[in-house]
Protein backbone atom coordinates (compact mmCIF):
# COMPACT_ATOMS: atom_id res chain seq x y z
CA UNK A 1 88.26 130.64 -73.18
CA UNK A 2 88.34 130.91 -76.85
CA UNK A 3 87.35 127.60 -78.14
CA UNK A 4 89.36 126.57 -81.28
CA UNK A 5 87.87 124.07 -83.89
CA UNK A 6 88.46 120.53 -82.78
CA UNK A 7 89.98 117.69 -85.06
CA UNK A 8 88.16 115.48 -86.61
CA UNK A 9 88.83 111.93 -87.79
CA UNK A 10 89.05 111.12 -91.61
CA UNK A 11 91.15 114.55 -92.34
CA UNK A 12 94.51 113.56 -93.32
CA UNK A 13 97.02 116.58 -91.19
CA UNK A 14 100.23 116.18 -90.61
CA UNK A 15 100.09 116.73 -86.33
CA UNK A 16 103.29 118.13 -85.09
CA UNK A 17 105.50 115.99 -83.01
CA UNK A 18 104.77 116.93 -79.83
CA UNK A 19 106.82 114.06 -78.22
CA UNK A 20 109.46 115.85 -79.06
CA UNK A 21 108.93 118.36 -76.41
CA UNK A 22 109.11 115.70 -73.62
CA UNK A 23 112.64 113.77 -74.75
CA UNK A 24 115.40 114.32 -71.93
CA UNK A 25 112.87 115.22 -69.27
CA UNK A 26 112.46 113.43 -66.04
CA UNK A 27 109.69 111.19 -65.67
CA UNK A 28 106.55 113.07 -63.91
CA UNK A 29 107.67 116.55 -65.42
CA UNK A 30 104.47 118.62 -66.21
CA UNK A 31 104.76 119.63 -70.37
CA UNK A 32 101.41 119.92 -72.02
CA UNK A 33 100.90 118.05 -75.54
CA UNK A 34 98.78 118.93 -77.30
CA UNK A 35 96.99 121.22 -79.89
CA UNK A 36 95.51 124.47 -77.67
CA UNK A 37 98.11 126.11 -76.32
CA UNK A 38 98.39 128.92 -74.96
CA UNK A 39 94.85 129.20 -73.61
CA UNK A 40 93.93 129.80 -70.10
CA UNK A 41 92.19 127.26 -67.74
CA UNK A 42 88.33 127.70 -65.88
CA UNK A 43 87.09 125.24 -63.02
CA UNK A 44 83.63 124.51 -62.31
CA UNK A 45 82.50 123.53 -58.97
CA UNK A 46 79.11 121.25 -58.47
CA UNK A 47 78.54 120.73 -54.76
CA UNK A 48 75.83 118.16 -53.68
CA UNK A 49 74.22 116.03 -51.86
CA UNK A 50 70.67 114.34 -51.55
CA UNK A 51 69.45 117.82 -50.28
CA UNK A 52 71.35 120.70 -52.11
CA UNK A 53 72.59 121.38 -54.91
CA UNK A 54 75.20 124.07 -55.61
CA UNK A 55 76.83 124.80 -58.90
CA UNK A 56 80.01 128.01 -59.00
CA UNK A 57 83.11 128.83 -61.18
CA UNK A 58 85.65 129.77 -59.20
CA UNK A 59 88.48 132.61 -59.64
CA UNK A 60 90.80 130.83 -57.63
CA UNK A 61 92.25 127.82 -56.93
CA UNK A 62 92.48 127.83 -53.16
CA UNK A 63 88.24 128.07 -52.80
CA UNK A 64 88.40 124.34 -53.56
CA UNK A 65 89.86 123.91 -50.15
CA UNK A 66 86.25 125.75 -48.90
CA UNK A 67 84.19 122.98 -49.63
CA UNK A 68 81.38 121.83 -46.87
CA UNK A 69 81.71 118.16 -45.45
CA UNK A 70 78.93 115.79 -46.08
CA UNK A 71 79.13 116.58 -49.32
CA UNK A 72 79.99 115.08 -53.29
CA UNK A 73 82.57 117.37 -54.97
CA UNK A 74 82.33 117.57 -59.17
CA UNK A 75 85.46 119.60 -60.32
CA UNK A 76 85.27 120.52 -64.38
CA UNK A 77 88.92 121.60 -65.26
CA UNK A 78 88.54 123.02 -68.71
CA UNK A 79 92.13 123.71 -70.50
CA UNK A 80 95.02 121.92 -69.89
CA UNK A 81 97.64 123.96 -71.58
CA UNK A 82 98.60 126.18 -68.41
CA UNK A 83 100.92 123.81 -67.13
CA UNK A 84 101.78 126.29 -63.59
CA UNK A 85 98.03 125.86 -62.46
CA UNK A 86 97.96 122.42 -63.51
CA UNK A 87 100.72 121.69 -61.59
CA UNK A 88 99.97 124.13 -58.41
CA UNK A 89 96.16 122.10 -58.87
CA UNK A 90 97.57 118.62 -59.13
CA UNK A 91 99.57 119.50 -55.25
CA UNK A 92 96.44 120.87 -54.07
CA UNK A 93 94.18 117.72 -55.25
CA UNK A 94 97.54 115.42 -53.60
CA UNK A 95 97.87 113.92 -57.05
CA UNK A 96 101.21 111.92 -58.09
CA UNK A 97 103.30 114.09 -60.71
CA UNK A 98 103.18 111.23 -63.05
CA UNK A 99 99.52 111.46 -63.32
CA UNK A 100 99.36 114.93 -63.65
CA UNK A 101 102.20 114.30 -66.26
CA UNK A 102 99.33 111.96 -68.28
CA UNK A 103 96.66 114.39 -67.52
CA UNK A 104 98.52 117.08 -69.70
CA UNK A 105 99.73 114.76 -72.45
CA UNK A 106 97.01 114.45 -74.94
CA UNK A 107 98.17 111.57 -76.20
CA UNK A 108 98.44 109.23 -73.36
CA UNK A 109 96.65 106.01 -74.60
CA UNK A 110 93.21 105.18 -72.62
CA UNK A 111 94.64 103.69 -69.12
CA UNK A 112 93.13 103.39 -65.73
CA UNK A 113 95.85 103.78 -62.48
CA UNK A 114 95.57 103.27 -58.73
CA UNK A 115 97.84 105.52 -56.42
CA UNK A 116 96.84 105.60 -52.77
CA UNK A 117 94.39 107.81 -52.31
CA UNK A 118 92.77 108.02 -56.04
CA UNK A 119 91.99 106.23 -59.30
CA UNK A 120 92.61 108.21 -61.89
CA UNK A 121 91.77 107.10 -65.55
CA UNK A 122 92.62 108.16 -69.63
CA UNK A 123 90.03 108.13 -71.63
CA UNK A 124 88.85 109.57 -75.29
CA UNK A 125 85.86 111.23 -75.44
CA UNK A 126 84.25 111.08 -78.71
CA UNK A 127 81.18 112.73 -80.09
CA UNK A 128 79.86 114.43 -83.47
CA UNK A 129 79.68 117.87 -84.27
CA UNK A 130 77.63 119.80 -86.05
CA UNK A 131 78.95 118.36 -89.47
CA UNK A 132 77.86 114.99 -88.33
CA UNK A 133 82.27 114.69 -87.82
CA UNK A 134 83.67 112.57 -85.01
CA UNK A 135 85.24 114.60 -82.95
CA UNK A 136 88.14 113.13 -80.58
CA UNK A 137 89.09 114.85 -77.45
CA UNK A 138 91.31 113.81 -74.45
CA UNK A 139 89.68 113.54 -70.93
CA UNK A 140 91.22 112.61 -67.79
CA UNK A 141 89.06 111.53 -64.57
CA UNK A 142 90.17 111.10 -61.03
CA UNK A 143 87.95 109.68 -58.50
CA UNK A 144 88.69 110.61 -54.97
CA UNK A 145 87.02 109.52 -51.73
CA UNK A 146 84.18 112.54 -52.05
CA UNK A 147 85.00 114.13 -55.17
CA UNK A 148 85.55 113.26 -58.63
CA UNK A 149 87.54 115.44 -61.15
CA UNK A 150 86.86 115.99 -64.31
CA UNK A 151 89.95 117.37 -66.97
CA UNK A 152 89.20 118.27 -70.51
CA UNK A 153 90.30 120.46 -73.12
CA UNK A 154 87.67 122.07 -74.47
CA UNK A 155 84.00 123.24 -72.24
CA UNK A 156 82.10 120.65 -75.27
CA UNK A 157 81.54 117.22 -73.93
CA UNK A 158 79.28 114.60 -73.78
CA UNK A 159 78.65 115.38 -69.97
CA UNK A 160 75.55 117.43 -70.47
CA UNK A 161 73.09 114.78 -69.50
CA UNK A 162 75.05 113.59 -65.79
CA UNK A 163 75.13 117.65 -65.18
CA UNK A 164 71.43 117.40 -65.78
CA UNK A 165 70.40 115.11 -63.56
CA UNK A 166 72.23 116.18 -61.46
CA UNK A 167 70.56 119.64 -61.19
CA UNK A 168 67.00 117.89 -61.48
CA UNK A 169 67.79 115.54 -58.95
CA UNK A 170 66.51 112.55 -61.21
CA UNK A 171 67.68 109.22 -60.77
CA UNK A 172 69.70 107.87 -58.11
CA UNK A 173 72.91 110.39 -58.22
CA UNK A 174 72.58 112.61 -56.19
CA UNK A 175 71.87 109.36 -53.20
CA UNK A 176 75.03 108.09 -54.04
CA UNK A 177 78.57 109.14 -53.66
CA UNK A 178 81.79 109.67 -55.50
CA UNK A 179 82.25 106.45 -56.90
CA UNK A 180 78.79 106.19 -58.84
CA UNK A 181 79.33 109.74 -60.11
CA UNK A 182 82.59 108.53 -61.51
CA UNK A 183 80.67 105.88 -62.75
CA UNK A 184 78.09 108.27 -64.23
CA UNK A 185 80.69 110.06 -65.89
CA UNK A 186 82.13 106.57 -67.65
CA UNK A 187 78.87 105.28 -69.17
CA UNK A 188 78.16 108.94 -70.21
CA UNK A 189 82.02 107.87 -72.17
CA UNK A 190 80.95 104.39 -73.01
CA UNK A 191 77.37 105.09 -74.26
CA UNK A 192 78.62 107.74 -76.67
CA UNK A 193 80.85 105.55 -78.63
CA UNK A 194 77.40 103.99 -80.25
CA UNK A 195 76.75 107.44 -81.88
CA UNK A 196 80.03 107.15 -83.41
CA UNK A 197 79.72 103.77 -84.21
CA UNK A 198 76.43 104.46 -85.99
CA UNK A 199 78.00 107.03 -88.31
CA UNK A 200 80.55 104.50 -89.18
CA UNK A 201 78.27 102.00 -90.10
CA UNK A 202 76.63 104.07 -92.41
CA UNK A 203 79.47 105.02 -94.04
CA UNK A 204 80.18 101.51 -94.45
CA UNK A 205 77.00 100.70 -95.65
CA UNK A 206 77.22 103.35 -98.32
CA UNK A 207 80.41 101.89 -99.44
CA UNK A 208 79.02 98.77 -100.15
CA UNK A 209 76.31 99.59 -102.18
CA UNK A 210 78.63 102.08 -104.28
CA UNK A 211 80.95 99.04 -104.73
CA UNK A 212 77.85 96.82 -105.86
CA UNK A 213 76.41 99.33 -107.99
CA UNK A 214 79.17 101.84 -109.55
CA UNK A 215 83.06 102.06 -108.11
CA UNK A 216 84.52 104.53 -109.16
CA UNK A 217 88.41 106.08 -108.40
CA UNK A 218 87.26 107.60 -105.62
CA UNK A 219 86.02 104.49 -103.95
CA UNK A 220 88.97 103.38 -103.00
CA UNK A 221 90.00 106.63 -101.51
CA UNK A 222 86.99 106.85 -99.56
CA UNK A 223 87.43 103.17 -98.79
CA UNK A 224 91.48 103.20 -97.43
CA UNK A 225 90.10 106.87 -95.39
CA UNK A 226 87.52 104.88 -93.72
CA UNK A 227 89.43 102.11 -92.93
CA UNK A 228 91.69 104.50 -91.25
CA UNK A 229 89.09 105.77 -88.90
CA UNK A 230 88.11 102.83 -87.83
CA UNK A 231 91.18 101.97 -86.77
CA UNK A 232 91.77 104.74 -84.92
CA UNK A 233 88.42 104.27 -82.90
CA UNK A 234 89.68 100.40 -82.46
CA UNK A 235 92.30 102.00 -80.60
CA UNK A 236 90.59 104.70 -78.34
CA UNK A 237 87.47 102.44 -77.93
CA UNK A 238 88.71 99.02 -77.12
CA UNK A 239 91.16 99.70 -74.50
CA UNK A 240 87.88 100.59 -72.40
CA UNK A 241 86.36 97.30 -72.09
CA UNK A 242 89.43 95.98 -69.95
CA UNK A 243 90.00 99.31 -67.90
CA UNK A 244 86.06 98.58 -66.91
CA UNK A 245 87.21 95.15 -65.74
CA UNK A 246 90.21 96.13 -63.69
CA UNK A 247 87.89 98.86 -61.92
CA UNK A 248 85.19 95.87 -61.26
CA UNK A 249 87.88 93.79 -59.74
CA UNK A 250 89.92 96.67 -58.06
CA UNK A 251 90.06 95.91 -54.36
CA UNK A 252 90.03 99.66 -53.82
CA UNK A 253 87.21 100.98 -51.09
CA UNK A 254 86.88 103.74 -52.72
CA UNK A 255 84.60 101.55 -55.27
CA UNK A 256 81.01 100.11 -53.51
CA UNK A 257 79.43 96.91 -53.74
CA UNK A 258 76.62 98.65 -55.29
CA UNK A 259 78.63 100.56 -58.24
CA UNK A 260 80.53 97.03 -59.15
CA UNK A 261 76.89 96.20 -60.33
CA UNK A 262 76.25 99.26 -62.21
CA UNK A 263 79.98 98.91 -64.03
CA UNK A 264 79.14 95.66 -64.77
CA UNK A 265 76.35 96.97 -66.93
CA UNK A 266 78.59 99.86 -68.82
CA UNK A 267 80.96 96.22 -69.05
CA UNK A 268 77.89 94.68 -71.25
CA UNK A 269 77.99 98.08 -73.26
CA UNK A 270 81.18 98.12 -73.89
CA UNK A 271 81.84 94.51 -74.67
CA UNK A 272 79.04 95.24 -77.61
CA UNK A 273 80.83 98.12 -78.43
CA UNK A 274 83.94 95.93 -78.97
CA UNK A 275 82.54 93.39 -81.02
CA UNK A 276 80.83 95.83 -83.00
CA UNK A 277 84.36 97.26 -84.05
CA UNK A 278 85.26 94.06 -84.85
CA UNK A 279 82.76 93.33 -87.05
CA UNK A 280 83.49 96.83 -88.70
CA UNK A 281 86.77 96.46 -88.63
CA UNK A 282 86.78 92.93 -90.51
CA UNK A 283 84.17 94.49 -92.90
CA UNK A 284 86.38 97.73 -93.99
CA UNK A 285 88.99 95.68 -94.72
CA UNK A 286 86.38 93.41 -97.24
CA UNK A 287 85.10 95.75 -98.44
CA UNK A 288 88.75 96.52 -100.48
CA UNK A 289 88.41 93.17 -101.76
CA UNK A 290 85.06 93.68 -102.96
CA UNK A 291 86.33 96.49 -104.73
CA UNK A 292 89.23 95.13 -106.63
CA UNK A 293 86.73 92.35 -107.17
CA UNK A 294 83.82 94.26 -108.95
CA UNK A 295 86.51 96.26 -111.05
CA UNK A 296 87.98 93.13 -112.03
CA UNK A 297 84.44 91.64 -113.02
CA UNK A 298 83.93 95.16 -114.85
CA UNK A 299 87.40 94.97 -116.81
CA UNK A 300 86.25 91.29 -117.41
CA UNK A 301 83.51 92.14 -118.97
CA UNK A 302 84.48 94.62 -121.08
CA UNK A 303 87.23 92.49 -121.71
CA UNK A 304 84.42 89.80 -123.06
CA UNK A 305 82.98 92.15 -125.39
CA UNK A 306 86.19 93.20 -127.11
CA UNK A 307 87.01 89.60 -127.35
CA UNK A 308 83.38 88.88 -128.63
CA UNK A 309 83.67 91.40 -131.00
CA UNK A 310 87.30 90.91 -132.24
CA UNK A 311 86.22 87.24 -132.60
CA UNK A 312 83.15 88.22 -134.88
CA UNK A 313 85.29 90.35 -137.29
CA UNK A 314 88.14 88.35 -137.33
CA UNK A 315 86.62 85.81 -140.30
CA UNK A 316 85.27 89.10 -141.82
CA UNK A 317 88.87 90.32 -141.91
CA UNK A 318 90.22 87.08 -143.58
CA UNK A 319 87.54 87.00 -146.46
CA UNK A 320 88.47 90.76 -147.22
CA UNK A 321 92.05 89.67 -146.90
CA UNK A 322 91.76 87.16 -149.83
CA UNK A 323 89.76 89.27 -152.04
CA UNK A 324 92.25 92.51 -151.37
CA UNK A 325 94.78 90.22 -152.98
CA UNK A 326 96.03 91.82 -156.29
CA UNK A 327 96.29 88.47 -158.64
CA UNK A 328 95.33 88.49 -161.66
CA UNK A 329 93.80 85.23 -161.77
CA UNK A 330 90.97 85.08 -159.63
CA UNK A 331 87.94 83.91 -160.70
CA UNK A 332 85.55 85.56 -158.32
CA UNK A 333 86.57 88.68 -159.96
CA UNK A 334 85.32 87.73 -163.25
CA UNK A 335 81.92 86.98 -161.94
CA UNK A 336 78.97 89.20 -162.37
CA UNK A 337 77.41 88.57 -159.00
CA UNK A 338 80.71 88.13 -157.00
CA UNK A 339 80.71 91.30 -154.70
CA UNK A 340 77.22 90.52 -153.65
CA UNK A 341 78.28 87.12 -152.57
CA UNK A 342 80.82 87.88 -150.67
CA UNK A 343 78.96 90.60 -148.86
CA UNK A 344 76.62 87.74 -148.43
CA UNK A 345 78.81 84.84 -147.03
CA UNK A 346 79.86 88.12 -144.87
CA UNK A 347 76.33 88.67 -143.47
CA UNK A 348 75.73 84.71 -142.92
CA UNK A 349 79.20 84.49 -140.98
CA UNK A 350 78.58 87.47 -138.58
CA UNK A 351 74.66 86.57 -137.73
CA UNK A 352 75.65 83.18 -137.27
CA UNK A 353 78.19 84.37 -134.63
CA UNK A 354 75.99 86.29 -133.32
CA UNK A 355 73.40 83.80 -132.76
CA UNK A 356 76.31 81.16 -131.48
CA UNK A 357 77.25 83.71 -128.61
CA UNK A 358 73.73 84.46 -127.90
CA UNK A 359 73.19 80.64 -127.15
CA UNK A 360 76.17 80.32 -125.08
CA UNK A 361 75.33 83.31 -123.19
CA UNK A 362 78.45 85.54 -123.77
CA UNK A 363 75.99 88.58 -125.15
């Protein structure tokens, strides 16, 4: 499948309204949302447990009913715009129309939902391309008794390092069942978000010393933009924390003892992730305050030395006023030595202003 270039956060485009598409529809009725239409689907198959490994793509949808017993299942469903095999694959997998309704619709808000039989969660993956961009992309996970799904739009993910150890048979993973692979697949989620985070913060941190040192017009541009984006990752990101807690305190048995410990640890990750977009958060909206703040100080200050200056030639102004007068009688204009003395009481005036606002710190 073609890949198509993914959107990226900061770049002001008008999205169509996809909503649109869905209004007078029953709920549960399978209508893709999103940006990649018209593309085609692929499904990758990892089969595994603590003594093999298999990994296959397969050409049809009925081999996933061909899977051995004994065995953890890893489906990758790549593409999401073919809504008849998304729909023929959601019967096969015994999945509720409503959720395959969410796994299609791009925009579904992060969410985590227990049917009988499966959890399935909403999540947003993010990551950085090669541009150093966030990237935002939908991903849907379902966690069944042995196998976990995995639905995406495009093959690039942040996956690469679960599929890894997988393969190597490093860690504990390929011991364990369903549920720590789905857990796997959530910290891979979870432990992303710092990456972004760490971009953001620099961005921030650039701000501020350009609003220190030299604002300009486009600081406040750059400023509104990146208050923007953080925003937006308030709103993918911090959902998380809570959909962490409801699968800690689920009652399902499809979730062990033993991964309840290890969510509680991607909890502690994402509860730092949270306060760090707080903090963020609270410090992109300062940092427009600083802003107006150091212009003001800047228009002060020019202000001050108009006013300094205005204030030094205004006495200037009011000798050369008198002396511009046109009366006859003036005896100043008799005198030999007059023009010098006035360009002297001149001088005088303007260094002892000079020398006043000097003392008092104004220059």
């Amino acid at each position: 499948m073609a890949r198509k270039i993914p959107s990226k956060i900061g770049l002001k485009v008008r999205k169509p309204r996809q909503r649109r598409r869905k209004i007078g529809k029953a709920p549960g009725t399978i209508t893709y949302l999103g940006e990649r239409s018209g593309g085609t689907s692929s499904i990758d198959l990892l089969v595994y447990n603590e003594d093999t490994y298999e990994k296959s793509t397969l050409e049809r949808l009925e081999d996933l009913e061909k899977t051995p017993g004994g065995t953890t299942q890893l489906v990758n469903v790549v593409g999401l715009s073919d809504e008849s095999v998304m729909s023929r694959l959601g019967q096969m997998a015994a999945l509720n129309a409503l959720t395959v309704e969410d796994i299609v619709n791009t925009e579904q808000r992060p969410k985590i939902d227990e049917y009988e039989g499966y959890i399935f969660g909403v999540f947003k993956m993010l990551y950085l391309n090669g541009d150093k961009k966030i990237v935002k992309e939908h991903v849907a996970l379902v966690l069944q008794q042995d196998r976990v799904y995995v639905f995406q739009e495009i093959a690039e993910d942040v996956f690469d390092g679960v599929r890894q150890r997988l393969e190597a048979h490093t860690g504990r993973i390929r011991s364990r069942g369903a549920d720590y692979l789905f857990f796997a697949l959530l910290d891979a989620l979870v432990d992303n978000y710092f990456l972004v985070l760490e971009v953001t913060e620099d961005k921030l941190d650039a701000l501020e010393d350009e609003v220190y040192l030299k604002p300009n017009s486009e600081t406040a541009f750059r400023i509104q933009q990146l208050r923007k984006e953080i925003i937006s990752l308030r709103g993918w990101i911090a959902p998380v924390r809570d959909l962490i807690t409801r699968l800690i305190e689920s009652d399902s048995p499809m979730i062990t003892k033993d991964t309840r410990l290890f969510l509680r640890d991607a909890l502690d990750h994402a509860n730092e992730i949270h306060e760090t977009l707080q903090l963020q958060r609270e410090m992109a909206f300062s940092l427009m305050d600083m802003y107006m703040s150091s212009v003001s100080n800047r228009m002060n200050e020019v202000m001050k030395v108009l006013t300094i200056m205005a204030s030094i030639f205004i006495p200037l102004t009011f000798i050369a006023g008198i002396y511009g007068m046109n009366f006859e009688y003036m005896p100043e204009l008799q005198w030999r030595y007059g023009y010098f003395a006035v360009w002297g009481v001149m001088g005088v005036i303007f260094i002892a202003l000079i020398v006043y606002f000097r003392r008092k710190g104004w220059l």
